[in-house]
PDB file of N, CA and C in Angstrom:
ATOM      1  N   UNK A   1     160.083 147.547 195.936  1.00  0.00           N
ATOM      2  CA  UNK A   1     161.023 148.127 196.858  1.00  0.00           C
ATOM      3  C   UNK A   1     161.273 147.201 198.040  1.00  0.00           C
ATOM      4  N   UNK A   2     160.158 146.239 198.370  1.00  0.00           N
ATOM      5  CA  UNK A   2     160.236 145.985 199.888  1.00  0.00           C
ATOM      6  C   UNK A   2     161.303 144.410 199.531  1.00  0.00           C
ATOM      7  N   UNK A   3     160.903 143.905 198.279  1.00  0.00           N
ATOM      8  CA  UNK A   3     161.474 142.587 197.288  1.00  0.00           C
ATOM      9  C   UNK A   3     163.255 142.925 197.669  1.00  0.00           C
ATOM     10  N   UNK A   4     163.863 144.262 197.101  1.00  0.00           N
ATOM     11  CA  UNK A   4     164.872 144.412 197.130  1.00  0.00           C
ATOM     12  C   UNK A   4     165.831 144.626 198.147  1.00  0.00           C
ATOM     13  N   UNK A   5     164.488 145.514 199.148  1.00  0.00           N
ATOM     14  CA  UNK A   5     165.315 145.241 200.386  1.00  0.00           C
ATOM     15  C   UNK A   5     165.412 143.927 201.096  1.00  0.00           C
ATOM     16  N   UNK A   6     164.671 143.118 201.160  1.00  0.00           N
ATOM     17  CA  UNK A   6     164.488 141.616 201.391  1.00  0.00           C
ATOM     18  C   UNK A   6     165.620 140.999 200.888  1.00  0.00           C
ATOM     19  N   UNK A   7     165.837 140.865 199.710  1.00  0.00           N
ATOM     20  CA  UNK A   7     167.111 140.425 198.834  1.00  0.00           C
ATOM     21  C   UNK A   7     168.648 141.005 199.469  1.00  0.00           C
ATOM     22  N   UNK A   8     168.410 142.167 199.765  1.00  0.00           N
ATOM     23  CA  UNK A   8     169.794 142.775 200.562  1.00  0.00           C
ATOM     24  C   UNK A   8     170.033 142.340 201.611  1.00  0.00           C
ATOM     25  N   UNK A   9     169.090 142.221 202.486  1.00  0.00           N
ATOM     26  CA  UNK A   9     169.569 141.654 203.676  1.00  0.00           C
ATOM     27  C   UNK A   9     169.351 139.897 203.900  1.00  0.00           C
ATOM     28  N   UNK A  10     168.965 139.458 202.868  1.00  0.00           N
ATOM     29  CA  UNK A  10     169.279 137.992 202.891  1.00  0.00           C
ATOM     30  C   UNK A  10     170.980 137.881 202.119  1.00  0.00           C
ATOM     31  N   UNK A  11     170.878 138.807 201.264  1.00  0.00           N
ATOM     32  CA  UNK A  11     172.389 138.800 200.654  1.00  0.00           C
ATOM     33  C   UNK A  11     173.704 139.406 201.950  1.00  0.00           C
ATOM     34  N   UNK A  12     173.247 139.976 202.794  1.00  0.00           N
ATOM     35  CA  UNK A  12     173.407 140.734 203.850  1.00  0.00           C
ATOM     36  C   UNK A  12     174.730 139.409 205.321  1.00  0.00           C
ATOM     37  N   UNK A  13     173.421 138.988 205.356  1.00  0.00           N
ATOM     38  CA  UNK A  13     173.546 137.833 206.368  1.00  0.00           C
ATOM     39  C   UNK A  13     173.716 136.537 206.184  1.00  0.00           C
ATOM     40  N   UNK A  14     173.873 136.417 204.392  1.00  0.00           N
ATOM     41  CA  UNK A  14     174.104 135.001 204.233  1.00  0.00           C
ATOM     42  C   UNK A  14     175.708 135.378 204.016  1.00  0.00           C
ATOM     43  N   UNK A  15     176.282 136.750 203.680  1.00  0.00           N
ATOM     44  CA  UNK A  15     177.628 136.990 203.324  1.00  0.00           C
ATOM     45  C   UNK A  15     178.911 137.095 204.632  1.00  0.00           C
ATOM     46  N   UNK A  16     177.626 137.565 205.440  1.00  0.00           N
ATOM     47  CA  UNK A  16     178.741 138.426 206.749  1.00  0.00           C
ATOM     48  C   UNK A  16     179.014 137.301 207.318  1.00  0.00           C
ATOM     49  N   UNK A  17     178.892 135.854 207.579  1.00  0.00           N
ATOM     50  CA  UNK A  17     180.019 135.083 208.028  1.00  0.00           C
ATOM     51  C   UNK A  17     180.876 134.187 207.468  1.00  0.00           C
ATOM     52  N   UNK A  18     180.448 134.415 205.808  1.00  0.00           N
ATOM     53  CA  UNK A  18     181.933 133.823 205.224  1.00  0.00           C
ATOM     54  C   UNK A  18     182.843 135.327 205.418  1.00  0.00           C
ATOM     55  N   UNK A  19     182.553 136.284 205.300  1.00  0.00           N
ATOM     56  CA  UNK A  19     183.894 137.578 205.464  1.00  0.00           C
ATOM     57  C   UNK A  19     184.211 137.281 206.575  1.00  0.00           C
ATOM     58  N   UNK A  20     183.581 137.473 207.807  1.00  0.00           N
ATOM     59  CA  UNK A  20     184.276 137.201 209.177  1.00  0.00           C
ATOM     60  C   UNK A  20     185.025 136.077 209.449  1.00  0.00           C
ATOM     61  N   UNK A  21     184.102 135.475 209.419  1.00  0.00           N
ATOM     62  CA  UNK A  21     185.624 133.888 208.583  1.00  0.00           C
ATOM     63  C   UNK A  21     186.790 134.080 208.077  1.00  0.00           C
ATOM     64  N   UNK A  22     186.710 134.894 206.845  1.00  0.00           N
ATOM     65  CA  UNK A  22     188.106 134.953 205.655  1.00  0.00           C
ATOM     66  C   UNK A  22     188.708 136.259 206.327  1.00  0.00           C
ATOM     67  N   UNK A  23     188.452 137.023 207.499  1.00  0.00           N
ATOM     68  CA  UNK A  23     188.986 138.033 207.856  1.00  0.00           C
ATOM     69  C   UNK A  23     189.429 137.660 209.097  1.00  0.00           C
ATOM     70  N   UNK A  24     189.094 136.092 210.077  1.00  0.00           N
ATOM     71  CA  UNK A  24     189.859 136.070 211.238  1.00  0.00           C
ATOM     72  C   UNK A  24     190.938 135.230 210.535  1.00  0.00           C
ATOM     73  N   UNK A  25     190.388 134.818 209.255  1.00  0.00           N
ATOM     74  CA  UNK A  25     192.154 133.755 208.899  1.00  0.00           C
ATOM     75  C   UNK A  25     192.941 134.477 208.493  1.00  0.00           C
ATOM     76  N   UNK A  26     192.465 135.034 207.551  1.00  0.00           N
ATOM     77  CA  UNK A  26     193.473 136.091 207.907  1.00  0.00           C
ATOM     78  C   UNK A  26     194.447 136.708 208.874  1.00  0.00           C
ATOM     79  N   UNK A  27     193.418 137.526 209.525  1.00  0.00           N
ATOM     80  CA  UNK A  27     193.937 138.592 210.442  1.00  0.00           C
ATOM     81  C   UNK A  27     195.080 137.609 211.639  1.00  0.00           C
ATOM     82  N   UNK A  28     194.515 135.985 211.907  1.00  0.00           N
ATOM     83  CA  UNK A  28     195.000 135.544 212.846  1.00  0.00           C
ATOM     84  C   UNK A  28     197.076 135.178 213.329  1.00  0.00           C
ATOM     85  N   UNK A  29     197.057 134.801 211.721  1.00  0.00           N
ATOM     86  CA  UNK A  29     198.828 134.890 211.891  1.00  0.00           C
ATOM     87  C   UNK A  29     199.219 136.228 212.556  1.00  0.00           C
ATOM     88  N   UNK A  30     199.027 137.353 211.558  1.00  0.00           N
ATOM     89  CA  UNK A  30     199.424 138.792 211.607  1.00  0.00           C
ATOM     90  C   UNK A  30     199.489 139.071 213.177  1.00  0.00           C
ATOM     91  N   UNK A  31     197.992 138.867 213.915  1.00  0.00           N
ATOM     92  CA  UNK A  31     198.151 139.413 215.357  1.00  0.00           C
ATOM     93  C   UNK A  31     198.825 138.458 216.357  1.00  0.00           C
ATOM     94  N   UNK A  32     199.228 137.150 215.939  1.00  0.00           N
ATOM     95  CA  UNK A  32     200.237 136.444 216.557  1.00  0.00           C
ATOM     96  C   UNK A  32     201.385 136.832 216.789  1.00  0.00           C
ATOM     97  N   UNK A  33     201.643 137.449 215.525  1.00  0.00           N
ATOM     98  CA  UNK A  33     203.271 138.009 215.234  1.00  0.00           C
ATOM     99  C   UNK A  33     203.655 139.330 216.289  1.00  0.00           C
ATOM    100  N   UNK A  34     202.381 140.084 216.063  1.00  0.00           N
ATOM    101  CA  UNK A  34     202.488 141.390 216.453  1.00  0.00           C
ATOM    102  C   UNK A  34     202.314 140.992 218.163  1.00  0.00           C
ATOM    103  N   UNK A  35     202.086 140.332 218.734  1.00  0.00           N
ATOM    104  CA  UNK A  35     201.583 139.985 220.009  1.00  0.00           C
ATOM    105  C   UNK A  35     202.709 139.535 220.506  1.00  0.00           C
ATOM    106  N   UNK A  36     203.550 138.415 219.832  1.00  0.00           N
ATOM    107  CA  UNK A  36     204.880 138.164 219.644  1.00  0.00           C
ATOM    108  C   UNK A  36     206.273 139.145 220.440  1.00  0.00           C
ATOM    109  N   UNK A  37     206.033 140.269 219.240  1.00  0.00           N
ATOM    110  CA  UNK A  37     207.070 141.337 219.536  1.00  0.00           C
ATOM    111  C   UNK A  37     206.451 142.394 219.970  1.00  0.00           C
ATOM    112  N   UNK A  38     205.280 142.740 220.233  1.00  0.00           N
ATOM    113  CA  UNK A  38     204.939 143.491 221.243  1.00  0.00           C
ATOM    114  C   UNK A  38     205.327 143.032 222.890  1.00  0.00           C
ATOM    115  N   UNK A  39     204.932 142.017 222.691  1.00  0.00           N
ATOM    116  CA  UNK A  39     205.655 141.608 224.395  1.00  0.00           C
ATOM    117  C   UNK A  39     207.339 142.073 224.748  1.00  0.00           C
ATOM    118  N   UNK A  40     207.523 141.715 223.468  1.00  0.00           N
ATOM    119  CA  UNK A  40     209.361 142.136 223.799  1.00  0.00           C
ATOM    120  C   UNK A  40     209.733 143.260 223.808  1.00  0.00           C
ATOM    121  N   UNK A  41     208.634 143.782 222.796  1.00  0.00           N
ATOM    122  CA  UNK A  41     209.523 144.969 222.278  1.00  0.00           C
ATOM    123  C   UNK A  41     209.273 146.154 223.675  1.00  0.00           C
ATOM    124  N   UNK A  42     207.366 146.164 223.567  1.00  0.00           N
ATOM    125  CA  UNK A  42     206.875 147.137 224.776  1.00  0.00           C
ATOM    126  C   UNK A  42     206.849 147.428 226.207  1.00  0.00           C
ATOM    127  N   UNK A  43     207.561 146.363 226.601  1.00  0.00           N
ATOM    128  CA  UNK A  43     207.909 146.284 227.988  1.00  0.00           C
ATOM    129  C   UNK A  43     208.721 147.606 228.579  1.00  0.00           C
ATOM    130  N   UNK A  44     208.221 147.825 229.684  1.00  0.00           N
ATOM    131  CA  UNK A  44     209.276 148.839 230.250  1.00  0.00           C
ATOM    132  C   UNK A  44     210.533 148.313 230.443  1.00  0.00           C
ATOM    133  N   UNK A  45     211.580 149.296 230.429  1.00  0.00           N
ATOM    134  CA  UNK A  45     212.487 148.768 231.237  1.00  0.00           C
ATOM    135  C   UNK A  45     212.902 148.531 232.418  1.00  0.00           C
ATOM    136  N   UNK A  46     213.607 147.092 232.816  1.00  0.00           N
ATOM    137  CA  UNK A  46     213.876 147.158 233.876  1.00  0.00           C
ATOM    138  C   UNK A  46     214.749 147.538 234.916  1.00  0.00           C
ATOM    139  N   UNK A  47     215.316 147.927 236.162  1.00  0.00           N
ATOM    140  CA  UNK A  47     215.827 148.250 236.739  1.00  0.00           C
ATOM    141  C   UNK A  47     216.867 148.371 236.595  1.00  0.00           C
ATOM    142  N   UNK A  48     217.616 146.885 236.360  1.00  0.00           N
ATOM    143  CA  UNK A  48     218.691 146.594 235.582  1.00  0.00           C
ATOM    144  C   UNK A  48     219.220 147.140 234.411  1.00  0.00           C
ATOM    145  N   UNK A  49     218.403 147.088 233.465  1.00  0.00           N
ATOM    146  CA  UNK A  49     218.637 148.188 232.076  1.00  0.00           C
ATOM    147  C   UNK A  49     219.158 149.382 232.300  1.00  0.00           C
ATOM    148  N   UNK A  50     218.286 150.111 233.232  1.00  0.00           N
ATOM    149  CA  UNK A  50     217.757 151.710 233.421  1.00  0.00           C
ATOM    150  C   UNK A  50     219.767 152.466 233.163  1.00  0.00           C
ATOM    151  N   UNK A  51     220.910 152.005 234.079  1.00  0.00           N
ATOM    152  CA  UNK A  51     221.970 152.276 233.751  1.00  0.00           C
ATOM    153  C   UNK A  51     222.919 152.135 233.017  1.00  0.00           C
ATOM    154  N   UNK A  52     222.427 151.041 231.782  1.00  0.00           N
ATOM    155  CA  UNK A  52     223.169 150.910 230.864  1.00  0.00           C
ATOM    156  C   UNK A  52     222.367 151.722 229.635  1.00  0.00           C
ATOM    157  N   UNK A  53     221.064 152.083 230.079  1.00  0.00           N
ATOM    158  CA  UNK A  53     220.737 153.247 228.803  1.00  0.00           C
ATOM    159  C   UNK A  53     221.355 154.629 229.318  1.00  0.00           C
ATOM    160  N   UNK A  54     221.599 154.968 230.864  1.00  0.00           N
ATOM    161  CA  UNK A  54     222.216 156.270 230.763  1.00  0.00           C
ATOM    162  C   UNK A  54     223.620 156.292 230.320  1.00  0.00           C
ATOM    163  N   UNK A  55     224.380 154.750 230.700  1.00  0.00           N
ATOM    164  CA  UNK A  55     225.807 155.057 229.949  1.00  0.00           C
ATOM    165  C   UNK A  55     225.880 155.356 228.351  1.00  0.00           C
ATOM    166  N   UNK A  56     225.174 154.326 227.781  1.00  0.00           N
ATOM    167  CA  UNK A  56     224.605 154.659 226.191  1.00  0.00           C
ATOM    168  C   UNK A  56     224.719 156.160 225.933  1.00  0.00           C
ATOM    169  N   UNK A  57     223.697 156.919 226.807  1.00  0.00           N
ATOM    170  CA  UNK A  57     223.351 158.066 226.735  1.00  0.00           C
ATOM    171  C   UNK A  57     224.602 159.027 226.790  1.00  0.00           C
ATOM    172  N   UNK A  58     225.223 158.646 227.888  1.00  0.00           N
ATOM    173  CA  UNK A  58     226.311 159.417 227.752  1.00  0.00           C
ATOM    174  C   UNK A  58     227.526 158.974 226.779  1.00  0.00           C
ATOM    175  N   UNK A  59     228.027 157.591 226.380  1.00  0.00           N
ATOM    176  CA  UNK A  59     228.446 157.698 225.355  1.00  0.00           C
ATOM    177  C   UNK A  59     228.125 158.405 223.983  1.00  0.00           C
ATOM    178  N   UNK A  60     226.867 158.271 224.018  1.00  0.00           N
ATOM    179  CA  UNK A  60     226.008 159.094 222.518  1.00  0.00           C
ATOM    180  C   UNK A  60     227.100 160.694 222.576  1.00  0.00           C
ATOM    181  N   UNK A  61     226.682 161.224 224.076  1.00  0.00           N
ATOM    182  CA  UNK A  61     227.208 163.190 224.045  1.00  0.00           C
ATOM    183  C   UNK A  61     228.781 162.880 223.944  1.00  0.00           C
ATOM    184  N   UNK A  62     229.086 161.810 224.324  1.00  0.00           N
ATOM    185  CA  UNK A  62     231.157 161.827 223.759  1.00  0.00           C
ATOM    186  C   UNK A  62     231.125 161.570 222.636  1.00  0.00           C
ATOM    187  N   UNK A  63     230.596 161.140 221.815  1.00  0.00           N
ATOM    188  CA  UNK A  63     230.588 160.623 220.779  1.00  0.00           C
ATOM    189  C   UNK A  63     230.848 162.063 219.338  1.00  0.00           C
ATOM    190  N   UNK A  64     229.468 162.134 220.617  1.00  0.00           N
ATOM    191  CA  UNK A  64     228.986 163.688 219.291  1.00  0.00           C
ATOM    192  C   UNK A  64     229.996 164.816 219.554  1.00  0.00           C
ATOM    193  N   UNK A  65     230.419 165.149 220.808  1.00  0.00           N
ATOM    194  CA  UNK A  65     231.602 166.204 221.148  1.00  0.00           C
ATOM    195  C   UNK A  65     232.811 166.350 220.650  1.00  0.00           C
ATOM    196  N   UNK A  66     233.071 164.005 220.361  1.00  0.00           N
ATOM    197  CA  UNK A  66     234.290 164.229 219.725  1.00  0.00           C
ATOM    198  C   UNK A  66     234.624 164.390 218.214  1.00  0.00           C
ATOM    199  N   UNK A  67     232.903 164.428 217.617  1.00  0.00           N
ATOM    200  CA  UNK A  67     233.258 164.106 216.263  1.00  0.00           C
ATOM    201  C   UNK A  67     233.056 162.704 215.719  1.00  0.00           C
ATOM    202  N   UNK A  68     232.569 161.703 216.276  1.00  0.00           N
ATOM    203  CA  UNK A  68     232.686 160.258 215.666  1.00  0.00           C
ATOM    204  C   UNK A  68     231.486 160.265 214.958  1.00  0.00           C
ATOM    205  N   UNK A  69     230.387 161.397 215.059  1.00  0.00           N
ATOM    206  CA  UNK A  69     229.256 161.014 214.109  1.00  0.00           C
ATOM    207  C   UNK A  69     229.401 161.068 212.646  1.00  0.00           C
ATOM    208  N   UNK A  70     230.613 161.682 212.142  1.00  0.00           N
ATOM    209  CA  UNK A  70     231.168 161.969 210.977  1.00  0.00           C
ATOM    210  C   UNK A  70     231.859 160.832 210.008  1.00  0.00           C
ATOM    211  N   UNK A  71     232.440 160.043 211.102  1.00  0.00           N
ATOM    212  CA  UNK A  71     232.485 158.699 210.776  1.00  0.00           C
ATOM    213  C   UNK A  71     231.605 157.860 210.442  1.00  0.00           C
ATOM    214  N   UNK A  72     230.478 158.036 210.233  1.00  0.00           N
ATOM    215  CA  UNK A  72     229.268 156.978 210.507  1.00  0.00           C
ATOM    216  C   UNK A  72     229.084 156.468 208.883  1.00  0.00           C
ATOM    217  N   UNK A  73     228.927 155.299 208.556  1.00  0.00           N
ATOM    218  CA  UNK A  73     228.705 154.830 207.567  1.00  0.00           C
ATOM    219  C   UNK A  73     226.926 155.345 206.891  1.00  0.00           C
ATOM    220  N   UNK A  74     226.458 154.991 205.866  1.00  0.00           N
ATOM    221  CA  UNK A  74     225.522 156.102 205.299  1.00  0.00           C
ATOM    222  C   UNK A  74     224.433 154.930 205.613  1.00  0.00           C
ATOM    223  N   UNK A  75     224.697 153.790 206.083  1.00  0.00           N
ATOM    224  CA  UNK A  75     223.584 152.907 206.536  1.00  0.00           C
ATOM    225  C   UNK A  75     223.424 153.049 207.901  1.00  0.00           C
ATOM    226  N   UNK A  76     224.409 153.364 209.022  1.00  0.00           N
ATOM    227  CA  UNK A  76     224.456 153.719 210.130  1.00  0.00           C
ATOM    228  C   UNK A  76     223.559 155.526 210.180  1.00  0.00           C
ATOM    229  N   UNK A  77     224.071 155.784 209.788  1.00  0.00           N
ATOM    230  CA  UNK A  77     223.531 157.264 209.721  1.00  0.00           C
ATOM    231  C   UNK A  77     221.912 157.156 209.948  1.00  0.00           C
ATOM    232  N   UNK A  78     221.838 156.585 208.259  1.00  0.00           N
ATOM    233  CA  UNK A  78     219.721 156.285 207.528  1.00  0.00           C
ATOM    234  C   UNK A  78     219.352 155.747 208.690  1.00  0.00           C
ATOM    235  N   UNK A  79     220.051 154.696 209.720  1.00  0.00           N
ATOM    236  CA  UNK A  79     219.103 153.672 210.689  1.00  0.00           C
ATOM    237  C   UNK A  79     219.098 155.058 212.065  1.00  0.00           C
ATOM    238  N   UNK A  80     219.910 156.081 212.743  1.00  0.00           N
ATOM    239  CA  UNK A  80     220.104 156.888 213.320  1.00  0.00           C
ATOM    240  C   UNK A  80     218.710 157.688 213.395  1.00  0.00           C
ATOM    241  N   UNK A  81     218.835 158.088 211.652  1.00  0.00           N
ATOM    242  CA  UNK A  81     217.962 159.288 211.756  1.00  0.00           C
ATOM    243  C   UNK A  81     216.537 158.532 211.374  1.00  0.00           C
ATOM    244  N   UNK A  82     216.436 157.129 211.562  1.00  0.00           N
ATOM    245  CA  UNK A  82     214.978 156.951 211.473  1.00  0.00           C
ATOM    246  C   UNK A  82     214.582 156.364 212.607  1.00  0.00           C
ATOM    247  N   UNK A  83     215.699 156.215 213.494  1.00  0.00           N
ATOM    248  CA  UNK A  83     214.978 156.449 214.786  1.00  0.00           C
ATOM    249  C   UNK A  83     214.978 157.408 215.250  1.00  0.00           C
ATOM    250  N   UNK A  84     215.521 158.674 215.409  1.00  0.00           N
ATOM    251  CA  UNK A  84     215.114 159.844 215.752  1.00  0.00           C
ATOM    252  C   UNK A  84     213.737 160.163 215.040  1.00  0.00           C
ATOM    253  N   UNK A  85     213.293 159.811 213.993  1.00  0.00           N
ATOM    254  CA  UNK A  85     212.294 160.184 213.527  1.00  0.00           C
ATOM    255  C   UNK A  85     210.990 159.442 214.193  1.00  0.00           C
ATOM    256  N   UNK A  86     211.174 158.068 214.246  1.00  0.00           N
ATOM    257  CA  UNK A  86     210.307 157.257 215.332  1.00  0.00           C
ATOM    258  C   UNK A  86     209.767 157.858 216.407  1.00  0.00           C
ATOM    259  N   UNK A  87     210.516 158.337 217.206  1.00  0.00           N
ATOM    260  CA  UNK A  87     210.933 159.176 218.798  1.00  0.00           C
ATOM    261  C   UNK A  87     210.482 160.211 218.717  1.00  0.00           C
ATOM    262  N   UNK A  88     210.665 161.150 217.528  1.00  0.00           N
ATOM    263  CA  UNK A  88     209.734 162.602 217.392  1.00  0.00           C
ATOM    264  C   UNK A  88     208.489 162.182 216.999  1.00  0.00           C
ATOM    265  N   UNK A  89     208.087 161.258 216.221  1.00  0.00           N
ATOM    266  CA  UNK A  89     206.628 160.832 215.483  1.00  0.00           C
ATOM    267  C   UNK A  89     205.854 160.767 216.982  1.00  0.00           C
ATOM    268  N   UNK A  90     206.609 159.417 217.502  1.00  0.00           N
ATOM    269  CA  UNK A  90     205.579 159.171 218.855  1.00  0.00           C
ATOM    270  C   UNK A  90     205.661 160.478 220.153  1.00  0.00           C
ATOM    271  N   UNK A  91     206.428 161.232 219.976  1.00  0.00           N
ATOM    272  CA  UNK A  91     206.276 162.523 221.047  1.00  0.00           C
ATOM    273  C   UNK A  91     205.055 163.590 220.054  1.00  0.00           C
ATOM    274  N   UNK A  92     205.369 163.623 218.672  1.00  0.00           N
ATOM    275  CA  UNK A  92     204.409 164.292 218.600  1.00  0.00           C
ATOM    276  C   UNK A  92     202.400 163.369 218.491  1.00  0.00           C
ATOM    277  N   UNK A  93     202.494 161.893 218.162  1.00  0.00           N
ATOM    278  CA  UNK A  93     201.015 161.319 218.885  1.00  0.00           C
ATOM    279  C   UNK A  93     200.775 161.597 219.999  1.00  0.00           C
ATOM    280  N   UNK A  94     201.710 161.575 221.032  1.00  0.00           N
ATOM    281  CA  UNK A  94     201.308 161.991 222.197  1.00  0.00           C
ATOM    282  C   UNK A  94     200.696 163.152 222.556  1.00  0.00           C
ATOM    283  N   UNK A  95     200.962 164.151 221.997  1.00  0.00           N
ATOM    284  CA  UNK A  95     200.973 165.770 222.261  1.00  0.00           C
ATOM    285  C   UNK A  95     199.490 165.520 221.527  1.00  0.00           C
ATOM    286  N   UNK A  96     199.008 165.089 220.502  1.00  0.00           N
ATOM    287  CA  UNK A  96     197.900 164.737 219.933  1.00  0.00           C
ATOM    288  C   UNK A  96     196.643 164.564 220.541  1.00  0.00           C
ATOM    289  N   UNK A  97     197.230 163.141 221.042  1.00  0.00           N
ATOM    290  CA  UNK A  97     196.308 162.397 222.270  1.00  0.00           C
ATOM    291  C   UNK A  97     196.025 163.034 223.389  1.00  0.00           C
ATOM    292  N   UNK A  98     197.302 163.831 223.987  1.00  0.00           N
ATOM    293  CA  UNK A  98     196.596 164.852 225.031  1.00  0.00           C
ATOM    294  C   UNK A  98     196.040 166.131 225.047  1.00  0.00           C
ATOM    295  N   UNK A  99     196.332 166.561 224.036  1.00  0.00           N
ATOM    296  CA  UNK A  99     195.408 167.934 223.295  1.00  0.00           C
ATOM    297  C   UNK A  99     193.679 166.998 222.610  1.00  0.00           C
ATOM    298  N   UNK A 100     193.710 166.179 222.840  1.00  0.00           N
ATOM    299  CA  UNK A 100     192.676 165.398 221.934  1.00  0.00           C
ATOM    300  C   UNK A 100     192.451 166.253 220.392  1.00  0.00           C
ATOM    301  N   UNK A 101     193.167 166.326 219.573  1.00  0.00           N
ATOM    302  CA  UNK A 101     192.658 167.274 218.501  1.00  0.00           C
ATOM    303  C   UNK A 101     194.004 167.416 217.961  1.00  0.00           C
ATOM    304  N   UNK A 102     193.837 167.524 216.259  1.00  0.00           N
ATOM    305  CA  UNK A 102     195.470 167.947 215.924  1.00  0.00           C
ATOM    306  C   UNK A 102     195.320 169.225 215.615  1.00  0.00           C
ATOM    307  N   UNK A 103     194.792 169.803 216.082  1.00  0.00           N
ATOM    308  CA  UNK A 103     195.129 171.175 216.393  1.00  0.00           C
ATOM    309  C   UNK A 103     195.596 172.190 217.348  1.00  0.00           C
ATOM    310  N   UNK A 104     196.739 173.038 217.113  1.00  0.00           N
ATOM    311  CA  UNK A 104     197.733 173.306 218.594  1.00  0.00           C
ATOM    312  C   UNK A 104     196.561 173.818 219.601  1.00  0.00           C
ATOM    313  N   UNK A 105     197.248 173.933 220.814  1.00  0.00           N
ATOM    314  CA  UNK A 105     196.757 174.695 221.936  1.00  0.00           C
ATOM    315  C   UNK A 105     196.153 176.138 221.398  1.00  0.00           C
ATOM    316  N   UNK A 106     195.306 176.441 222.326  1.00  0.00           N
ATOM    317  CA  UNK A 106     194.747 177.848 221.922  1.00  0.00           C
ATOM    318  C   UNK A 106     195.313 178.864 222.974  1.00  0.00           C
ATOM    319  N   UNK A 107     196.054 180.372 222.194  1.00  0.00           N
ATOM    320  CA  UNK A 107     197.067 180.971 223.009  1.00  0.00           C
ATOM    321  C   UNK A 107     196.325 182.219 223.434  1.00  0.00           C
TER     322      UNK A 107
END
């Protein structure tokens, strides 16, 4: 018994730094990329922005009042409703994260 455990943890510690090795070469492009467009993407907005997302915004409610969503091509549409789906996903992690638990409030 004591042979085998001996054997495991020499098999143990002679293994765990070729994986950590083959898992930072890995991993290392990938979190470049993501580090990449996280900078761009996650930034708040700035000051400057802040009124050309409310005109957006309000173009969006003329848009929809007058009917132009009907127009929308079926690739325009799919890209629409998967960001609305994005936007509800991350409102509902949030609600998650601050309930700590995915289970609703208790009434």
């Amino acid at each position: 018994m004591a042979q085998a455990t001996q054997r495991l943890v020499k098999a143990v510690v002679t293994q765990t730094p070729k994986l950590v090795n083959a898992a930072v070469t890995y991993s290392r492009p990938r979190l470049s990329t993501f580090w990449y467009y996280a900078k761009v993407e996650l930034v708040p907005p700035s000051p400057a922005e802040i009124p050309k997302a409310i005109e957006s915004m309000k173009q969006m409610v003329k848009n929809f009042q007058t009917g132009r969503y009907k127009q929308l091509t079926v690739k325009e549409a799919l890209r629409n409703g998967l960001v609305a789906t994005e936007v509800l996903m991350w409102f509902y992690i949030g609600e998650i994260i601050g309930r700590r638990s995915l289970i609703g409030y208790n009434v």
